[in-house]
Protein backbone atom coordinates (compact mmCIF):
# COMPACT_ATOMS: atom_id res chain seq x y z
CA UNK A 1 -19.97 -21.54 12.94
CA UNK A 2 -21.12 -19.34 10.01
CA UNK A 3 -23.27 -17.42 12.03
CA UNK A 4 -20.23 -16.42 14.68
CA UNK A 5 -18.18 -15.71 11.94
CA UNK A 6 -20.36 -13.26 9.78
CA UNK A 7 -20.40 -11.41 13.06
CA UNK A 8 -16.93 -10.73 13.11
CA UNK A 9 -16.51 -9.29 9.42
CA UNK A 10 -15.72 -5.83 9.07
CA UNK A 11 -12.47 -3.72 10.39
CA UNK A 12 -11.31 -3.66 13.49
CA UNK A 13 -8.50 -1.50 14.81
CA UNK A 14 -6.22 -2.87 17.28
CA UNK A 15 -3.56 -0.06 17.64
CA UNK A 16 -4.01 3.22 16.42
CA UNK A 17 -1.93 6.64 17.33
CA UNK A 18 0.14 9.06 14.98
CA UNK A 19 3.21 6.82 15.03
CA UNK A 20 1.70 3.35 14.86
CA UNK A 21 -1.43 1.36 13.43
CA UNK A 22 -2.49 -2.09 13.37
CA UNK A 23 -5.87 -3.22 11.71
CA UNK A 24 -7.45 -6.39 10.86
CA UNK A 25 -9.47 -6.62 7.95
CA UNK A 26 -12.40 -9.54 7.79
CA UNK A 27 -14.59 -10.58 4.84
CA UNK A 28 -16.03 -13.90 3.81
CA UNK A 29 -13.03 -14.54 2.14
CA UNK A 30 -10.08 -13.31 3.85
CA UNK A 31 -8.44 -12.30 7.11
CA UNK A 32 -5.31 -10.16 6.45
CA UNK A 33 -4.07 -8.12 9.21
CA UNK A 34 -1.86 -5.07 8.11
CA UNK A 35 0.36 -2.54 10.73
CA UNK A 36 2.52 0.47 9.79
CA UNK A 37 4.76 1.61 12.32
CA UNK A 38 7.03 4.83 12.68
CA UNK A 39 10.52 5.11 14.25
CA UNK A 40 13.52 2.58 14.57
CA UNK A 41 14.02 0.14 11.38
CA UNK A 42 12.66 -3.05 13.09
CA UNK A 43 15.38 -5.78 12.44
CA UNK A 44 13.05 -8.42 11.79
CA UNK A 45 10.69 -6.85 9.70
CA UNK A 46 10.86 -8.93 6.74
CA UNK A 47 9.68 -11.75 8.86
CA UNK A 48 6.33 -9.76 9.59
CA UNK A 49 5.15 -9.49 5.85
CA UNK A 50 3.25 -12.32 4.68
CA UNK A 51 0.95 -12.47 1.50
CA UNK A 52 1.09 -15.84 0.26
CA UNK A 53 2.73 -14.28 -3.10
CA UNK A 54 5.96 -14.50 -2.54
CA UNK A 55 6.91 -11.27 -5.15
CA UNK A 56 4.49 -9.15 -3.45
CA UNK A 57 5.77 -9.58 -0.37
CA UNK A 58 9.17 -8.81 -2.17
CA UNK A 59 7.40 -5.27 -2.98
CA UNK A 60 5.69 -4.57 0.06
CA UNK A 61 9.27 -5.20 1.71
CA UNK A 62 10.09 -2.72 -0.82
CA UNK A 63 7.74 -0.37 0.33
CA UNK A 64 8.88 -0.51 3.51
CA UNK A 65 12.31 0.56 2.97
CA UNK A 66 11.90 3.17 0.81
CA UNK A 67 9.01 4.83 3.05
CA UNK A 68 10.97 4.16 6.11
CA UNK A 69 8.55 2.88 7.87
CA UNK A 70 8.17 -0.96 9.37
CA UNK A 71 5.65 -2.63 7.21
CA UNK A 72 3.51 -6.02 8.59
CA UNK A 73 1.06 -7.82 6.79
CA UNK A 74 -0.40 -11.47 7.03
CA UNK A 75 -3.12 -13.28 5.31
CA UNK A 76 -5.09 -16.18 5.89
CA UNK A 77 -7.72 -17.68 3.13
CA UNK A 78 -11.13 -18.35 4.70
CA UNK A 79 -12.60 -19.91 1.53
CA UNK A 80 -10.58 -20.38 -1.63
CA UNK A 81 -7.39 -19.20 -2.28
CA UNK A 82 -7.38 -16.52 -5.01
CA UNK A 83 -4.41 -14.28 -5.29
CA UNK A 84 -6.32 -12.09 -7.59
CA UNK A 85 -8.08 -11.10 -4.02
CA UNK A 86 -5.86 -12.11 -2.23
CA UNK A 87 -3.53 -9.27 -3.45
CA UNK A 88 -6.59 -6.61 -3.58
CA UNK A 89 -7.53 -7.39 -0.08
CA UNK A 90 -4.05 -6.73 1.39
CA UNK A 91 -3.60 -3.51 -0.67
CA UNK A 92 -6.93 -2.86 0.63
CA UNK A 93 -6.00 -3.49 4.11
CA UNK A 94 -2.77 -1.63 4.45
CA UNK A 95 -4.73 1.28 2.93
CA UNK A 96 -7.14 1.57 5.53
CA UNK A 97 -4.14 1.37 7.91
CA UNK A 98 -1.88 4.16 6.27
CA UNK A 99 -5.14 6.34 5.67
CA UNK A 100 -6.13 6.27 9.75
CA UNK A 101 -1.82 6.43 10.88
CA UNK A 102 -2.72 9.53 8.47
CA UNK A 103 -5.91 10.98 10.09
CA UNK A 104 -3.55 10.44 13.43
CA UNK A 105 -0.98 12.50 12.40
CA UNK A 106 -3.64 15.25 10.79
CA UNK A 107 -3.85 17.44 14.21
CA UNK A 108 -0.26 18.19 13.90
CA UNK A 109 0.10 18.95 10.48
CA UNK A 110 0.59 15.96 7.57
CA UNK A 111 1.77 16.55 3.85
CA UNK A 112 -0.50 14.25 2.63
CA UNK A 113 0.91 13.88 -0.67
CA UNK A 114 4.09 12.65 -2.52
CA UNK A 115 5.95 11.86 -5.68
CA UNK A 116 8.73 10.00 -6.51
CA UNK A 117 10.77 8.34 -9.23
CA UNK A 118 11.57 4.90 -9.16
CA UNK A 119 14.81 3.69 -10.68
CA UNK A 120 16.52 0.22 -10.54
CA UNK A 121 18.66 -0.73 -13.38
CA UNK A 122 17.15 -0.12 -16.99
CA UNK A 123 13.57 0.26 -15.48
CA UNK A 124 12.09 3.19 -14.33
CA UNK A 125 8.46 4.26 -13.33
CA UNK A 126 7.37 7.44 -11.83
CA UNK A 127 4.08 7.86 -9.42
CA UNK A 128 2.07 10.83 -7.75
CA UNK A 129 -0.37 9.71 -4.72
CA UNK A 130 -2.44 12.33 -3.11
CA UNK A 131 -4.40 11.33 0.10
CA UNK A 132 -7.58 13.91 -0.29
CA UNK A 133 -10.26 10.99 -0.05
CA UNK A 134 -10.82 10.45 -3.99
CA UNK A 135 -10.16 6.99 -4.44
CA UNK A 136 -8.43 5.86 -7.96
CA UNK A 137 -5.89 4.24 -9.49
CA UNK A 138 -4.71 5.09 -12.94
CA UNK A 139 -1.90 3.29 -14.76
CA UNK A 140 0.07 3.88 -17.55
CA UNK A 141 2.03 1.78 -19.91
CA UNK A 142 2.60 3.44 -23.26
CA UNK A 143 5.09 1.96 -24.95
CA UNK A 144 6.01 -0.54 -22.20
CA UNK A 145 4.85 -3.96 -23.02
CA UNK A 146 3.94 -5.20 -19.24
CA UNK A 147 4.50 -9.25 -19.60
CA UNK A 148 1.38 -11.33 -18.11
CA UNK A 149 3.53 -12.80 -15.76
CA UNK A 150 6.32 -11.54 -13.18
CA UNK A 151 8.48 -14.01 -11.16
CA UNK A 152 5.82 -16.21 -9.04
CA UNK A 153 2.57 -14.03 -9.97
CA UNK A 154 0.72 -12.29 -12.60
CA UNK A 155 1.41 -8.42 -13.70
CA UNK A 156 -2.99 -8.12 -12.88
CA UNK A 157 -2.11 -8.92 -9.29
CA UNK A 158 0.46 -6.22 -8.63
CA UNK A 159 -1.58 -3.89 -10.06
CA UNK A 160 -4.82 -5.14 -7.99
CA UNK A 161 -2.53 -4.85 -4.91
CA UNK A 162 -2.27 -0.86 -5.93
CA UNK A 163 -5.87 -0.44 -6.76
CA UNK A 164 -7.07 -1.89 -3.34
CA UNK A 165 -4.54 0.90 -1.62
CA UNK A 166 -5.95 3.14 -3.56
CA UNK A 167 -9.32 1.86 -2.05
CA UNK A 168 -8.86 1.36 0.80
CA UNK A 169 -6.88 4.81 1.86
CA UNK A 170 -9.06 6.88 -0.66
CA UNK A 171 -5.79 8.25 -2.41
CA UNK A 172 -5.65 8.47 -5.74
CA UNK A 173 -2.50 6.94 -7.48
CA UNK A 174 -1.49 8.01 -10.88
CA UNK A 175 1.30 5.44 -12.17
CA UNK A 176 3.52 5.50 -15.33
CA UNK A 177 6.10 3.30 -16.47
CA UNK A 178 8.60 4.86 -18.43
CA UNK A 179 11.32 2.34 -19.19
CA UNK A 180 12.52 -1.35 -18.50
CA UNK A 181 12.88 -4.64 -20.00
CA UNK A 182 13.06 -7.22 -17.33
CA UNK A 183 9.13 -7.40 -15.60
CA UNK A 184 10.67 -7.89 -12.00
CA UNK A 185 12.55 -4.32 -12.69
CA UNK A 186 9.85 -2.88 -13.99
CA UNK A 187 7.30 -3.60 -10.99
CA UNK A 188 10.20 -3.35 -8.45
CA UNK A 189 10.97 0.46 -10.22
CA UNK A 190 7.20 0.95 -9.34
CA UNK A 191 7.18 -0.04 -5.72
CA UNK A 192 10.35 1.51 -5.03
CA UNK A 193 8.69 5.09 -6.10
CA UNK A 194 5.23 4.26 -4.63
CA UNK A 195 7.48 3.95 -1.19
CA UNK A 196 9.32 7.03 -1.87
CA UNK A 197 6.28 8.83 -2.38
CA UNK A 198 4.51 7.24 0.88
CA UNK A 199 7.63 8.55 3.09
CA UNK A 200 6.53 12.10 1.45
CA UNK A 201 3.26 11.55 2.49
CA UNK A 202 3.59 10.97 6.37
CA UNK A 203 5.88 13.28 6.66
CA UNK A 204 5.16 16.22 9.09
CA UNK A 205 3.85 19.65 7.42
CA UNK A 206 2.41 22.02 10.14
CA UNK A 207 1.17 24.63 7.54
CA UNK A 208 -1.52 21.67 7.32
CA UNK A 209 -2.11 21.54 11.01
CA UNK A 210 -6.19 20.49 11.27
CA UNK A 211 -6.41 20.36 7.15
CA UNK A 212 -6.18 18.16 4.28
CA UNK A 213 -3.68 18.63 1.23
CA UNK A 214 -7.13 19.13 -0.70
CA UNK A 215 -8.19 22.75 -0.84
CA UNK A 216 -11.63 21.78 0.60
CA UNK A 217 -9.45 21.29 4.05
CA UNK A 218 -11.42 17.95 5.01
């Protein structure tokens, strides 16, 4: 059994085009399977996003909305469950998706980058991604004191959930947090501006027909 199974681990791609993607991402640890889809607002599509943390799934959901796109994700624990990895793994996962519904979309032009402010109530965060295959992830609190804990999960798990997209669509994320009080505002001001940014991102740019955002054009 452990032999058949370290056979299957890696990424495997089971739709792929400019206006739809489904992967499923294997390691000794996890499964998670993650899809982005273009077009019509699917009416079920909350049902399709499953973590195991049940705030994540609150902020991919979040993602989803404010990117416009339909967001799925599901997880399944091979081993132990960790949300720690759990939540890098799916960030991880729906990287590699957005990064190759990206690379899809490249031959007709792509903007490739975004930026957005996110604002709910007193909290408000504002984040720049740029997809030019330099992977990172830099956050910033300053005078924000980011609780330990947020809802049913820690603050470190959100924030692994970012670095893994980071990761795993070699973007690099620069996050600050500019005001809030209440942690699920404060996360949920985040999300809502990494989706705004995202929606930016895949949207179509012909000047970049065949390019990348980054000067090098690759």
């Amino acid at each position: 059994m452990e032999k058949e199974k370290s056979e299957k681990l890696g990424t495997f791609f089971k739709v792929s085009n400019p206006n739809h993607v489904k992967v499923q991402h294997i390691t000794k640890e996890t499964v998670i399977e993650a899809e982005i889809e273009l077009g019509k607002r699917n009416p079920d599509l909350k049902e399709g996003i499953n973590s195991g943390i049940a705030f994540l799934d609150h902020m991919i959901e979040t993602v989803a909305w404010r990117s416009c796109s339909n967001i799925a994700i599901s997880v399944h624990s091979t081993r132990y469950e960790l949300f720690h990895t759990i939540a890098e793994d799916a960030g991880i996962t729906f990287g590699i998706a957005l990064k190759k519904l990206l690379d899809n979309r490249k031959s007709k032009g792509v903007e490739g980058r975004g930026s957005s402010f996110g604002l709910i109530d007193e909290a408000l965060s504002m984040l720049n991604i740029s997809f030019e295959g330099r992977a990172g992830c830099a956050i910033a609190e300053d005078d924000i004191k980011m609780p330990e804990h947020v809802e049913t999960t820690q603050s470190a798990n959100l924030a692994a959930f970012l670095e893994g997209f980071a990761h795993g669509s070699c973007a690099t994320i620069n996050l600050k947090f500019i005001s809030g009080k209440d942690p699920h505002h404060i996360w949920e001001s985040a999300y809502r501006a990494l989706g705004e940014a995202v929606r930016q991102a895949i949207s179509s740019n012909p000047w970049r027909a065949d390019t990348s955002v980054g000067v090098k054009g690759i």
